[in-house]
C-alpha atoms as a PDB file:
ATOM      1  CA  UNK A   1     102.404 -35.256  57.418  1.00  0.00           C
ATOM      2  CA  UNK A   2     103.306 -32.389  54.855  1.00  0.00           C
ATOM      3  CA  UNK A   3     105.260 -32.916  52.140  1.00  0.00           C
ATOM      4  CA  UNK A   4     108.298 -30.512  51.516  1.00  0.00           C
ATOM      5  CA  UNK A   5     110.727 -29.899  48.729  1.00  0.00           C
ATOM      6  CA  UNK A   6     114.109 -28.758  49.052  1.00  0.00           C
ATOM      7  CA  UNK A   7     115.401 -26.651  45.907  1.00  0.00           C
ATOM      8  CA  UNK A   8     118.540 -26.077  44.949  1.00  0.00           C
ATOM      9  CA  UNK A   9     119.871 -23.182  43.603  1.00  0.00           C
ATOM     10  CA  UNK A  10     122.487 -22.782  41.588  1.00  0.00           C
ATOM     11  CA  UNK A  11     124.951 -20.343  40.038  1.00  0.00           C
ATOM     12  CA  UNK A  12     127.020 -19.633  37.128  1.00  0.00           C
ATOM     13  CA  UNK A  13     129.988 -18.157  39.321  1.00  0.00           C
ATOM     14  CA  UNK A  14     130.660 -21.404  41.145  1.00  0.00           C
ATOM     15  CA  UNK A  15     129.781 -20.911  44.446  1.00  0.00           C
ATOM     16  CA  UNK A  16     128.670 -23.434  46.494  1.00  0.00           C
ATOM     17  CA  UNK A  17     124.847 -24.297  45.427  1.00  0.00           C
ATOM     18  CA  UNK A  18     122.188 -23.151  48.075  1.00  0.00           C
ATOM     19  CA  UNK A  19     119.376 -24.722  49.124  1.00  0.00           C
ATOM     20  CA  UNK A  20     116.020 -24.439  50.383  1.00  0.00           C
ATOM     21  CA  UNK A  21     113.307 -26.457  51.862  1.00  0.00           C
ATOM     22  CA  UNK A  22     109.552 -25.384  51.183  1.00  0.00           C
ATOM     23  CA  UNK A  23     106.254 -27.321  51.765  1.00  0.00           C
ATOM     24  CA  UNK A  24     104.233 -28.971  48.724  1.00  0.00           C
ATOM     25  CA  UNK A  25     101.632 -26.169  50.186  1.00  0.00           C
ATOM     26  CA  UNK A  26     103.346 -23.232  49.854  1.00  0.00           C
ATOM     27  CA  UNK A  27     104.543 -24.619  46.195  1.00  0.00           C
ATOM     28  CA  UNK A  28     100.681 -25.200  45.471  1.00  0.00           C
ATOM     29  CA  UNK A  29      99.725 -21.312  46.270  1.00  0.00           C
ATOM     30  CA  UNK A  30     102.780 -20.127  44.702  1.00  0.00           C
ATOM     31  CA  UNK A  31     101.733 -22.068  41.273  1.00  0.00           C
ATOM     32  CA  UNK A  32      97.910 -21.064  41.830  1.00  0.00           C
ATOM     33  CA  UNK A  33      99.847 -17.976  42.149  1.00  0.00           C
ATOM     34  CA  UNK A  34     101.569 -17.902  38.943  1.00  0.00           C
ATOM     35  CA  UNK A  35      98.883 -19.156  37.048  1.00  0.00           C
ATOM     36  CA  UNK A  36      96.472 -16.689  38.239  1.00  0.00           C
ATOM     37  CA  UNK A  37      98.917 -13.730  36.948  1.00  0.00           C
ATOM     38  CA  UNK A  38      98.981 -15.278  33.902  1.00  0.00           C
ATOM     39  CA  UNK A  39      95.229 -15.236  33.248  1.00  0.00           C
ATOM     40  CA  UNK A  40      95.249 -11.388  34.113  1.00  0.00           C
ATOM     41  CA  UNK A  41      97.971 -10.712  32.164  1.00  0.00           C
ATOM     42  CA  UNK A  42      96.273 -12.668  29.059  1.00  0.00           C
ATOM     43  CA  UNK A  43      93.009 -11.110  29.800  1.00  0.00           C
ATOM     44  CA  UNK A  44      94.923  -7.340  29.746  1.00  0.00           C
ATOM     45  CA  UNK A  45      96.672  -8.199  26.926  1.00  0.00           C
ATOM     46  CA  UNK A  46      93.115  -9.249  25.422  1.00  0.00           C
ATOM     47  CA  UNK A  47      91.834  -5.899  26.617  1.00  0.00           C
ATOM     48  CA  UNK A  48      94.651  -3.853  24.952  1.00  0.00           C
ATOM     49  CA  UNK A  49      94.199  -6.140  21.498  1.00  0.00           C
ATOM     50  CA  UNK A  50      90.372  -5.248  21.914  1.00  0.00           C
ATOM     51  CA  UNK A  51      90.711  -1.307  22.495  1.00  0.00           C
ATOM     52  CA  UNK A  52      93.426  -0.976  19.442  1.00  0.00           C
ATOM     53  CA  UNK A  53      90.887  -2.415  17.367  1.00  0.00           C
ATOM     54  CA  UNK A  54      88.161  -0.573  18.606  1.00  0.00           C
ATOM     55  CA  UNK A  55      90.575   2.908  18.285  1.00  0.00           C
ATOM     56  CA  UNK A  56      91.573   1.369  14.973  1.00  0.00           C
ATOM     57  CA  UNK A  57      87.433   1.079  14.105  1.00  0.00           C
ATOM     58  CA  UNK A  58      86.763   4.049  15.013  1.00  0.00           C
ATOM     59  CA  UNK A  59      89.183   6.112  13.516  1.00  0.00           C
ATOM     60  CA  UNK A  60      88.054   4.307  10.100  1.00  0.00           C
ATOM     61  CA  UNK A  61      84.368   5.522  10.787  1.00  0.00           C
ATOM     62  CA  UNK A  62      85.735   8.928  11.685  1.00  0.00           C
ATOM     63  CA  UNK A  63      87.314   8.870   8.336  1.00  0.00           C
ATOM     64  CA  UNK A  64      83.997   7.513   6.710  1.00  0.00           C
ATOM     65  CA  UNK A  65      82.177   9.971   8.130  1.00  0.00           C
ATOM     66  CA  UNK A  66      84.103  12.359   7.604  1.00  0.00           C
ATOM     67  CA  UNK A  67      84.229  12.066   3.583  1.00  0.00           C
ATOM     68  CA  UNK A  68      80.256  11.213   3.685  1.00  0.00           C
ATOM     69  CA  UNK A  69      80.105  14.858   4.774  1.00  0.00           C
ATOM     70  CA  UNK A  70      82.217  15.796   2.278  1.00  0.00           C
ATOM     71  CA  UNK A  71      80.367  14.286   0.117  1.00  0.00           C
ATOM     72  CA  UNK A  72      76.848  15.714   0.953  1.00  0.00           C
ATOM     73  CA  UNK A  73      78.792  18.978   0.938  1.00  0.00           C
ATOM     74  CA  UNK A  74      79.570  18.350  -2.317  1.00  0.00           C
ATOM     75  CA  UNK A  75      75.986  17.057  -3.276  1.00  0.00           C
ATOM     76  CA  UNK A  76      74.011  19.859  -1.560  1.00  0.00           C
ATOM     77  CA  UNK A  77      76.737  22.308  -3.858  1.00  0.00           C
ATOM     78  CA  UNK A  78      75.329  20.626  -6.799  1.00  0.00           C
ATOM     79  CA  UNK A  79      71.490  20.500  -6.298  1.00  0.00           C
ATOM     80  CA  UNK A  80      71.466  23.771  -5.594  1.00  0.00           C
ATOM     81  CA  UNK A  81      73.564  24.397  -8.922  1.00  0.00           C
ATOM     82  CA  UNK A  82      70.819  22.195 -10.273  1.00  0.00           C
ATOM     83  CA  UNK A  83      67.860  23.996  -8.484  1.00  0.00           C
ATOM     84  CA  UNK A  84      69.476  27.483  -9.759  1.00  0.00           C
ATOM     85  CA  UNK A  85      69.659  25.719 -12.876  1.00  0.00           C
ATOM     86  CA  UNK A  86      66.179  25.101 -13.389  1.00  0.00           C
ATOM     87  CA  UNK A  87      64.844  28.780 -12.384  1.00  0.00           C
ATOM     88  CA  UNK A  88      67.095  29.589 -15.111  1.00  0.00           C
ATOM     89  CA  UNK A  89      65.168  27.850 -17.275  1.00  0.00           C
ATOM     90  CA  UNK A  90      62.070  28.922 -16.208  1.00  0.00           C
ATOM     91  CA  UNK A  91      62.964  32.206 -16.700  1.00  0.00           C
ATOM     92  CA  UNK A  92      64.332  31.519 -20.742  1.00  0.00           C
ATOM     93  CA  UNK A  93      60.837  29.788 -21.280  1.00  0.00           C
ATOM     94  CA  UNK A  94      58.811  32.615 -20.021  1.00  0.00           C
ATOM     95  CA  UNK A  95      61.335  35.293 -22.031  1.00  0.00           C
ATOM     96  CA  UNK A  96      60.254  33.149 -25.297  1.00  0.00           C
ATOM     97  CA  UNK A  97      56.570  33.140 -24.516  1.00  0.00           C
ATOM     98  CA  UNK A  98      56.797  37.251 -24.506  1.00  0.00           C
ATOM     99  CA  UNK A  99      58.897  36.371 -27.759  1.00  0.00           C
ATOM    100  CA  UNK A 100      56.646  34.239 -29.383  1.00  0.00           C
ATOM    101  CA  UNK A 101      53.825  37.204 -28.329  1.00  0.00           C
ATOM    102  CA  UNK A 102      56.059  39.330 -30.554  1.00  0.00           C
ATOM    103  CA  UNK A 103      55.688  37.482 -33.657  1.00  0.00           C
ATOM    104  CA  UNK A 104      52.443  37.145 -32.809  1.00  0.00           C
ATOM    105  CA  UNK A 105      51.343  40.645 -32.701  1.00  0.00           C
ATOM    106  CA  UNK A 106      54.065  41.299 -36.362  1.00  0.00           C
ATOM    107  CA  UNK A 107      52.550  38.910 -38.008  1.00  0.00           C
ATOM    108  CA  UNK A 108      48.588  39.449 -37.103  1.00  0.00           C
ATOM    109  CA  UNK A 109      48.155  36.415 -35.898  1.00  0.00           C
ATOM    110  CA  UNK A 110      45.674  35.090 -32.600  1.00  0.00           C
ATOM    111  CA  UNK A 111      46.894  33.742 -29.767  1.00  0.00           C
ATOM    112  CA  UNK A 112      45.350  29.919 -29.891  1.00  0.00           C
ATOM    113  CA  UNK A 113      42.286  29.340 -27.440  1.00  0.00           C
ATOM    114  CA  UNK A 114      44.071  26.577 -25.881  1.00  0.00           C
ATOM    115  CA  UNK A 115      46.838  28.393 -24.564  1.00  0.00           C
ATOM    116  CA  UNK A 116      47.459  28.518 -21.002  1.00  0.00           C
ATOM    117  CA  UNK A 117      49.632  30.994 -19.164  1.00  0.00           C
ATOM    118  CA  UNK A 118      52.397  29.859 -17.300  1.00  0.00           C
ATOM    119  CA  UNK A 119      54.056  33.615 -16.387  1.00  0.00           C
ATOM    120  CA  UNK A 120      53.198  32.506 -12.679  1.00  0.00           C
ATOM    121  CA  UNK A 121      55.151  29.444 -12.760  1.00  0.00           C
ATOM    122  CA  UNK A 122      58.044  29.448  -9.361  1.00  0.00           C
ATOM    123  CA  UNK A 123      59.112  28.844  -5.820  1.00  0.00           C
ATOM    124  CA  UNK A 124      61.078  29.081  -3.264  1.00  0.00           C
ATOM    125  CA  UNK A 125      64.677  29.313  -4.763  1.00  0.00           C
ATOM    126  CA  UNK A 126      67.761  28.017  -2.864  1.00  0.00           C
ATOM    127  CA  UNK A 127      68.159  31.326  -1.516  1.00  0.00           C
ATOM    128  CA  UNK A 128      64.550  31.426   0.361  1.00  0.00           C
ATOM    129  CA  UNK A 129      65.354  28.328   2.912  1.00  0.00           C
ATOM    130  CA  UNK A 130      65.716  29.037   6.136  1.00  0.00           C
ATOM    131  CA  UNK A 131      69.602  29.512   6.942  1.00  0.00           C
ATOM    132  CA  UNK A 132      69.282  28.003  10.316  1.00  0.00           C
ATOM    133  CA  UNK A 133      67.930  24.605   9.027  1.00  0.00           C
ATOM    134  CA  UNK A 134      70.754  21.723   9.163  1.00  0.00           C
ATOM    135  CA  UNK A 135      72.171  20.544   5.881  1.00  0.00           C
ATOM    136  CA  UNK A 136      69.675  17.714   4.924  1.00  0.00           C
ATOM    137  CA  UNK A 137      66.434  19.228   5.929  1.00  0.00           C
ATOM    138  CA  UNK A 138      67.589  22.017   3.420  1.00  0.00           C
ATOM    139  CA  UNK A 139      68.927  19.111   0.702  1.00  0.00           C
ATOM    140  CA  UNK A 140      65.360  17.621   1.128  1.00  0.00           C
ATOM    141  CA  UNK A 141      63.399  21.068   0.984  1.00  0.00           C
ATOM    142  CA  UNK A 142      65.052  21.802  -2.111  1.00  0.00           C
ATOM    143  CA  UNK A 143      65.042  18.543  -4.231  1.00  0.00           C
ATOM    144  CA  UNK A 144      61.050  18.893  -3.044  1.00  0.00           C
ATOM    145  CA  UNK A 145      60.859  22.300  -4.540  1.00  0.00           C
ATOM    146  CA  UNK A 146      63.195  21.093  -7.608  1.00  0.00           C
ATOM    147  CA  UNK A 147      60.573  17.963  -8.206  1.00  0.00           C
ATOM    148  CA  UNK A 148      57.371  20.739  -7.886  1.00  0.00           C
ATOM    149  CA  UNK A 149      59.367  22.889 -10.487  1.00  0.00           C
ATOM    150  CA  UNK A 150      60.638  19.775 -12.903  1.00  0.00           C
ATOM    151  CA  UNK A 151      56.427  19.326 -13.102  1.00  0.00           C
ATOM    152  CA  UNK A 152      55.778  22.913 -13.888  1.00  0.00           C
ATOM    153  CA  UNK A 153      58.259  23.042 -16.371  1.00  0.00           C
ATOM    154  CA  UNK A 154      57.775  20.161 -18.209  1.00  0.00           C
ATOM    155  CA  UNK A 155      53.831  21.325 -18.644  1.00  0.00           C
ATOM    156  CA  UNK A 156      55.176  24.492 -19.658  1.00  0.00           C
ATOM    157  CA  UNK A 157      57.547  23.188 -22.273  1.00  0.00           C
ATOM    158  CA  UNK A 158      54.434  21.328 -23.651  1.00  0.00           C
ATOM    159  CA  UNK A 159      52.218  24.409 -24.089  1.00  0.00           C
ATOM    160  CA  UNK A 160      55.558  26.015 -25.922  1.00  0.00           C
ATOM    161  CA  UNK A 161      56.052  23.488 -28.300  1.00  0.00           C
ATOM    162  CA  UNK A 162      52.108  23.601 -28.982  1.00  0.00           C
ATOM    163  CA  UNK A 163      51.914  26.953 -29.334  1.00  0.00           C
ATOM    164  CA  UNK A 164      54.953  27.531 -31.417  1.00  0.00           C
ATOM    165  CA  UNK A 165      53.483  24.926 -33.425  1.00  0.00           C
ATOM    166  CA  UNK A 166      50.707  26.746 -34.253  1.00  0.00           C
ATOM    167  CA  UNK A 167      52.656  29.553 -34.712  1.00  0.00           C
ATOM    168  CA  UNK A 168      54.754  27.910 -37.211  1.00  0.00           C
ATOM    169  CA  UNK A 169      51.137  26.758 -38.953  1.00  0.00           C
ATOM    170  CA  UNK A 170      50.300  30.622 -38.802  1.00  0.00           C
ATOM    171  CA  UNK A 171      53.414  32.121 -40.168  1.00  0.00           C
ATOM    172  CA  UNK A 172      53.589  29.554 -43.266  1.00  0.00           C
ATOM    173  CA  UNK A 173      49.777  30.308 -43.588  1.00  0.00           C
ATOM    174  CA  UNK A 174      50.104  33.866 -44.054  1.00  0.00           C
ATOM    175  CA  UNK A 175      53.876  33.937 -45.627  1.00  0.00           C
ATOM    176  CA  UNK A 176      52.089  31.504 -48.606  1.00  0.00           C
ATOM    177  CA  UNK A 177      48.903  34.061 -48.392  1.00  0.00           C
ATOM    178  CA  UNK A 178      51.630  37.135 -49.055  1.00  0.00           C
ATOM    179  CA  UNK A 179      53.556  34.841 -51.714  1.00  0.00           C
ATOM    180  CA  UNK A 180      49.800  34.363 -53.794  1.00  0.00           C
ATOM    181  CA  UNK A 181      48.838  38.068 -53.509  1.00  0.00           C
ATOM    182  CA  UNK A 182      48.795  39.713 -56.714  1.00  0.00           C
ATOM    183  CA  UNK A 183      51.090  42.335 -55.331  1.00  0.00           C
ATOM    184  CA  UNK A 184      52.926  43.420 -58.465  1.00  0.00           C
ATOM    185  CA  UNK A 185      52.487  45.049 -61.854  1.00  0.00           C
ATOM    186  CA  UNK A 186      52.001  42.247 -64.596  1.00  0.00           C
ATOM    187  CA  UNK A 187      54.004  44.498 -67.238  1.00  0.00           C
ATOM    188  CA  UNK A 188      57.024  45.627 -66.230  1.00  0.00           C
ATOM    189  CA  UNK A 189      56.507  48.474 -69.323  1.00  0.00           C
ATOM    190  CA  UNK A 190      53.543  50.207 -70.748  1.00  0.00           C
ATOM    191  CA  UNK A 191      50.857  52.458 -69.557  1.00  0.00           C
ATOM    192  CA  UNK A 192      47.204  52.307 -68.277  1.00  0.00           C
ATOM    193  CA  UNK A 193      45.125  53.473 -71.312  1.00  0.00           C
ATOM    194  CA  UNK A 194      41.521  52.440 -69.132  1.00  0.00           C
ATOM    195  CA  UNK A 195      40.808  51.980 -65.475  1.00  0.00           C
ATOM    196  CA  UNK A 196      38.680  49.583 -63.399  1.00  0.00           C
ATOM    197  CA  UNK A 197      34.707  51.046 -63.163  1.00  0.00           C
ATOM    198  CA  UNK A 198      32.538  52.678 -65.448  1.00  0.00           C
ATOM    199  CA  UNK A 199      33.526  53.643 -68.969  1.00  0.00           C
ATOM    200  CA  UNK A 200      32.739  54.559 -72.523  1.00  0.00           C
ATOM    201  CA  UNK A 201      33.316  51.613 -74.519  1.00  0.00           C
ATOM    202  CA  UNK A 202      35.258  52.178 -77.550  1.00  0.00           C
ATOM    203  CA  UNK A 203      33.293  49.981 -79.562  1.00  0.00           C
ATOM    204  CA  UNK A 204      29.738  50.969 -78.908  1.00  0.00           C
ATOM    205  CA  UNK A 205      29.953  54.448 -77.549  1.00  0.00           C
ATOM    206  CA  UNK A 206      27.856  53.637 -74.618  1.00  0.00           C
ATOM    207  CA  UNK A 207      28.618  53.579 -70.911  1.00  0.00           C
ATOM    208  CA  UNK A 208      29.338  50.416 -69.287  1.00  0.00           C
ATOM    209  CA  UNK A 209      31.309  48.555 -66.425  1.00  0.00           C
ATOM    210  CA  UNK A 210      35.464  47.763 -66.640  1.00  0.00           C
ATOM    211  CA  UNK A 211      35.901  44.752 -64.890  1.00  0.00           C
ATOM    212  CA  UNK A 212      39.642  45.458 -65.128  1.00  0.00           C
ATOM    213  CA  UNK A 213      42.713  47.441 -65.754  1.00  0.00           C
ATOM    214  CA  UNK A 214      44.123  47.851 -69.872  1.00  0.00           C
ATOM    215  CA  UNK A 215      47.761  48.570 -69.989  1.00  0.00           C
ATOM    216  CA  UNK A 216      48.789  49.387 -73.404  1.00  0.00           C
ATOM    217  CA  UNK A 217      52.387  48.222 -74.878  1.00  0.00           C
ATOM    218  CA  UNK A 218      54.114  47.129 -77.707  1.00  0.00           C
ATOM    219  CA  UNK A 219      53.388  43.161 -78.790  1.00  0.00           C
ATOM    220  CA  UNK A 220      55.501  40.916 -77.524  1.00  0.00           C
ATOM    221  CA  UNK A 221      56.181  42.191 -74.072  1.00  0.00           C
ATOM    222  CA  UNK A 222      56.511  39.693 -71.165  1.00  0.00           C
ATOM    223  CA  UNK A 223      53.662  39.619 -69.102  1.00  0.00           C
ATOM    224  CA  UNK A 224      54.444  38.696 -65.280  1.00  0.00           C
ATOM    225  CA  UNK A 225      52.798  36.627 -62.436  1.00  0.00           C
ATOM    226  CA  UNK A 226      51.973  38.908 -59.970  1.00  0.00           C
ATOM    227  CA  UNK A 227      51.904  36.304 -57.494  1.00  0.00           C
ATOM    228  CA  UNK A 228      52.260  32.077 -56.696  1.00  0.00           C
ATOM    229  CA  UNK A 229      49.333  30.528 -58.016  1.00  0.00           C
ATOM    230  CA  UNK A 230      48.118  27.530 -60.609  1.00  0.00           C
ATOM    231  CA  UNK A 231      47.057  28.260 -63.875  1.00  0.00           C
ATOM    232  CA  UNK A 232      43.292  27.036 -63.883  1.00  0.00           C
ATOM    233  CA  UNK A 233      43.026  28.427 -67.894  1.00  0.00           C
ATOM    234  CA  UNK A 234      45.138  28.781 -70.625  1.00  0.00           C
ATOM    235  CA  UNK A 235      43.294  29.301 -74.199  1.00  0.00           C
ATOM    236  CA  UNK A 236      41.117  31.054 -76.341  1.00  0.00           C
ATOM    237  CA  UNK A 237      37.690  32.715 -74.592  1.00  0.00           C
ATOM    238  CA  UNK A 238      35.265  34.484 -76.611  1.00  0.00           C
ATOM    239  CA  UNK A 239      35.870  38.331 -76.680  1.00  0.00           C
ATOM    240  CA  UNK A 240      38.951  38.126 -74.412  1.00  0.00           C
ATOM    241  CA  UNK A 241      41.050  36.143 -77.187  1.00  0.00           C
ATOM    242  CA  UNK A 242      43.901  34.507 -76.064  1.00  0.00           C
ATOM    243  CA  UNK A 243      43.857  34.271 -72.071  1.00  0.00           C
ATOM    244  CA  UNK A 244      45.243  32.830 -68.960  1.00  0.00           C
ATOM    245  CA  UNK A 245      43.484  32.406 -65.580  1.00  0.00           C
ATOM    246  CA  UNK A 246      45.574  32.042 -62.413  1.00  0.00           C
ATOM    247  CA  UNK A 247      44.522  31.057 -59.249  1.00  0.00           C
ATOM    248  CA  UNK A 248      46.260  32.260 -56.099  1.00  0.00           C
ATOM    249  CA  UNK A 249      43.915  30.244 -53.804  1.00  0.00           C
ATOM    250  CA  UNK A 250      42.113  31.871 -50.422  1.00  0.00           C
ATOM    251  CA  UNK A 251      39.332  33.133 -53.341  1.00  0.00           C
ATOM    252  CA  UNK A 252      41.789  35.417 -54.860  1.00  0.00           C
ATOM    253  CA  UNK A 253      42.473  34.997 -58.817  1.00  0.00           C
ATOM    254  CA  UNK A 254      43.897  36.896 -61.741  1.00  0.00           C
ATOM    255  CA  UNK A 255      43.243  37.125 -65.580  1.00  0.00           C
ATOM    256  CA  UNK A 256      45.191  38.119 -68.563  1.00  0.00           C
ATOM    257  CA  UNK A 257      43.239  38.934 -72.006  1.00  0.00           C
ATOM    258  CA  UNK A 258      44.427  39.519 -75.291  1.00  0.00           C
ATOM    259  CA  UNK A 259      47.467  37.645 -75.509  1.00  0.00           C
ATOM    260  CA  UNK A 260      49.618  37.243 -78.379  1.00  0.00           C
ATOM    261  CA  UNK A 261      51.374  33.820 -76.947  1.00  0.00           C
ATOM    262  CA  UNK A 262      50.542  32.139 -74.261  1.00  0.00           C
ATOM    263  CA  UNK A 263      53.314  30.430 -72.199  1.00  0.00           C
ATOM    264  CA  UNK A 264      51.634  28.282 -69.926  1.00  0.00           C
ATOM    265  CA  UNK A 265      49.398  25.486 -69.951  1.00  0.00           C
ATOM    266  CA  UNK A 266      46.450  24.335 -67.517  1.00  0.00           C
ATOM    267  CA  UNK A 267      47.674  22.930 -64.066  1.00  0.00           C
ATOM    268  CA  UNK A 268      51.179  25.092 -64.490  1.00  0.00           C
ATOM    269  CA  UNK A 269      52.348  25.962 -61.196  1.00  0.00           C
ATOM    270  CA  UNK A 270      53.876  29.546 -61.392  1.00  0.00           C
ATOM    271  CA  UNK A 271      55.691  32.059 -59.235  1.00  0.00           C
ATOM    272  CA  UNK A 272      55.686  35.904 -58.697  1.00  0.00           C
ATOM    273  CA  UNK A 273      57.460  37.632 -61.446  1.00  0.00           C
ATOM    274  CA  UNK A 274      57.547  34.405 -63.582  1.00  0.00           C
ATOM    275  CA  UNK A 275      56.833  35.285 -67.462  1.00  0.00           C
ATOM    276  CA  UNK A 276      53.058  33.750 -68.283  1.00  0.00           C
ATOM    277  CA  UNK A 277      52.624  35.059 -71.575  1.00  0.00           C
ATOM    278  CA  UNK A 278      53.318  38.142 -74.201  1.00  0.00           C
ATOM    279  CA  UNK A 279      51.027  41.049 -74.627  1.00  0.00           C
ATOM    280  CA  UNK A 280      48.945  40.585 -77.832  1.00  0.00           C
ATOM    281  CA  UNK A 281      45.555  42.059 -79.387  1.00  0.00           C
ATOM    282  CA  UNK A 282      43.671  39.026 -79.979  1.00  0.00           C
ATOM    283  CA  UNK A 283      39.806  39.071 -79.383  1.00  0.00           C
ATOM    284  CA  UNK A 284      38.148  42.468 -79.147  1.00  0.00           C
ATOM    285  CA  UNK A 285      40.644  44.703 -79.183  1.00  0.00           C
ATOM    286  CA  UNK A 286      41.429  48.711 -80.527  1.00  0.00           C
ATOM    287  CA  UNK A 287      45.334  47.661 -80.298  1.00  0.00           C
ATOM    288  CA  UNK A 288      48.428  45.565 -78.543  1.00  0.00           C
ATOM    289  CA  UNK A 289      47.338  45.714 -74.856  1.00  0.00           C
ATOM    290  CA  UNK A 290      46.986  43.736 -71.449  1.00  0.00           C
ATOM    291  CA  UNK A 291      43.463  43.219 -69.645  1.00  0.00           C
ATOM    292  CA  UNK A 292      44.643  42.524 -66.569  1.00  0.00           C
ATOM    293  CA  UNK A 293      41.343  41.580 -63.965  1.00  0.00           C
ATOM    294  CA  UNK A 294      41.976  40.628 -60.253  1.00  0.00           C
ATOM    295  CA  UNK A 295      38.800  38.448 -58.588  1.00  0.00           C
ATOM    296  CA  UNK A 296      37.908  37.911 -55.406  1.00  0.00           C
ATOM    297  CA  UNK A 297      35.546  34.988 -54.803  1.00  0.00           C
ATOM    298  CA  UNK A 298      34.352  35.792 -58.254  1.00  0.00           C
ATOM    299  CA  UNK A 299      33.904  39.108 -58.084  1.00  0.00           C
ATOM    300  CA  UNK A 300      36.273  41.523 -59.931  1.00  0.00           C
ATOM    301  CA  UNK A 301      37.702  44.110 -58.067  1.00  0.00           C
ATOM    302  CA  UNK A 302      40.346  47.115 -58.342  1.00  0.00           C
ATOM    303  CA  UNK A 303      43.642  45.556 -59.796  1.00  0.00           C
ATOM    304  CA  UNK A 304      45.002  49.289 -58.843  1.00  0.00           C
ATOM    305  CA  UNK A 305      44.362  48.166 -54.898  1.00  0.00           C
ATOM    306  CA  UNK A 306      46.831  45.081 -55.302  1.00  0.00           C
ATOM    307  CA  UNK A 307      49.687  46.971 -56.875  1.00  0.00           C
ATOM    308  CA  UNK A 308      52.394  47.511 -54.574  1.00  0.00           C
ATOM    309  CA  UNK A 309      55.287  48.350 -57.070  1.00  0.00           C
END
């Protein structure tokens, strides 16, 4: 026999209480009932928990991936700022190599035989990528070309700092070559009273060779270093009396006869225009004068040809 339950039912506006009489089966559905609606209900609730995060997660990626464009936006701005950059700099280094030509061709000097060219140095600039090509296939096309360029100029920057190198070796060269030349008149006063060449001599009548230039002027007067050299004599020689020897190196070297002082001593370093002595007549001499003699690799040649002032 079934069981059965009567409930009672009661109310808060006291009325009589009602009742009802059920069976223990119909209770058992009705609390399979109720706890079946309360699994669902947990498992939507579940659900809804679930897809808030998920919306929640997603909008967070959204974000992410949003500022990661941004980002590479931003990045793809700067390499090619970077890439421009860099043909920029190309360009400078080949606009000093036709500068460093320049000098070149002022000063006489050779172009050294282990230069190498780099005028064809280049690439594609940002420019030359294909437009239709998505943002990173262009980023990765360009830091390519940028690493193929970052090569070229850094073997270009080498052969500029050897060459200018030698070019610095060059100009120092020849600006020490200009500073030894004999270039100026050893007297700043007086007046040629023989040339270089063949000549009378005054003492024997007969014809002979001049090795150098006589400049006559009063005793005493200052006689000048035509040029940087090192004084490789300074005393008393024979006919030539008192007399200084300078040597301006690269073969080239100077003499001074017939001084009455000498103001230098062997080993001196002197300097163009720097006072080496005073005009004299000591030796074989007719009167106060300056034999002034210019040598090249030991052979005496026209003082006249070195004269520039």
């Amino acid at each position: 026999m079934r069981k059965k339950f009567t409930l009672f039912i009661m109310s808060n506006t006291g009325s009589r209480p009602r009742q009802c009489t059920v069976s223990g089966f119909f209770i058992g559905i009705l609390c399979l009932l109720s706890v079946g609606a309360a699994v669902w209900a947990g498992g939507r609730i579940y659900e809804y928990r679930q897809l808030q995060t998920l919306v929640s997660e997603n909008q967070r990626l959204q974000d992410q991936i949003a500022s990661q464009r941004g980002q590479m936006t931003d990045q793809a701005a700067h390499i090619r700022q970077f890439a421009a950059d860099i043909d920029d700099l190309k360009k400078k280094l080949v606009a000093l190599n036709g500068f460093e030509h320049q000098i070149r061709v002022l000063a006489n000097l050779d172009t050294p035989d282990n230069s190498r060219s780099y005028l064809g140095i280049g690439g594609a600039m940002p420019s030359d990528l294909k437009p239709t090509a998505d943002l990173t296939e262009k980023q990765s096309a360009l830091i390519r070309e940028m690493h193929g360029q970052v090569d070229q100029l850094q073997n270009a920057a080498a052969v500029q700092k050897s060459d200018l190198r030698y070019l610095m070796n060059g100009v120092v060269e020849k600006q020490n070559f200009l500073a030894a030349t004999p270039s100026i008149h050893p007297l700043k006063e007086g007046w040629v009273t023989s040339n270089f060449g063949n000549r009378t001599s005054p003492f024997t009548g007969l014809e002979e060779f001049h090795t150098g230039l006589d400049v006559g002027a009063a005793e005493g007067t200052p006689i000048l270093a035509p040029g940087n050299g090192t004084v490789t004599f300074a005393g008393v020689k024979g006919l030539y009396g008192k007399m200084i020897i300078i040597s301006h190196g690269h073969g080239m070297a100077t003499r001074y006869a017939h001084l009455s002082r000498i103001l230098k001593k062997n080993g001196d370093k002197v300097k163009r225009g720097e006072v080496v002595g005073l005009v004299g007549q000591t030796g074989r001499s007719t009167g106060p004068h300056l034999h002034y003699e210019v040598r090249l690799n030991g052979t005496a040649v026209n003082p006249q040809n070195y004269i520039l002032n």
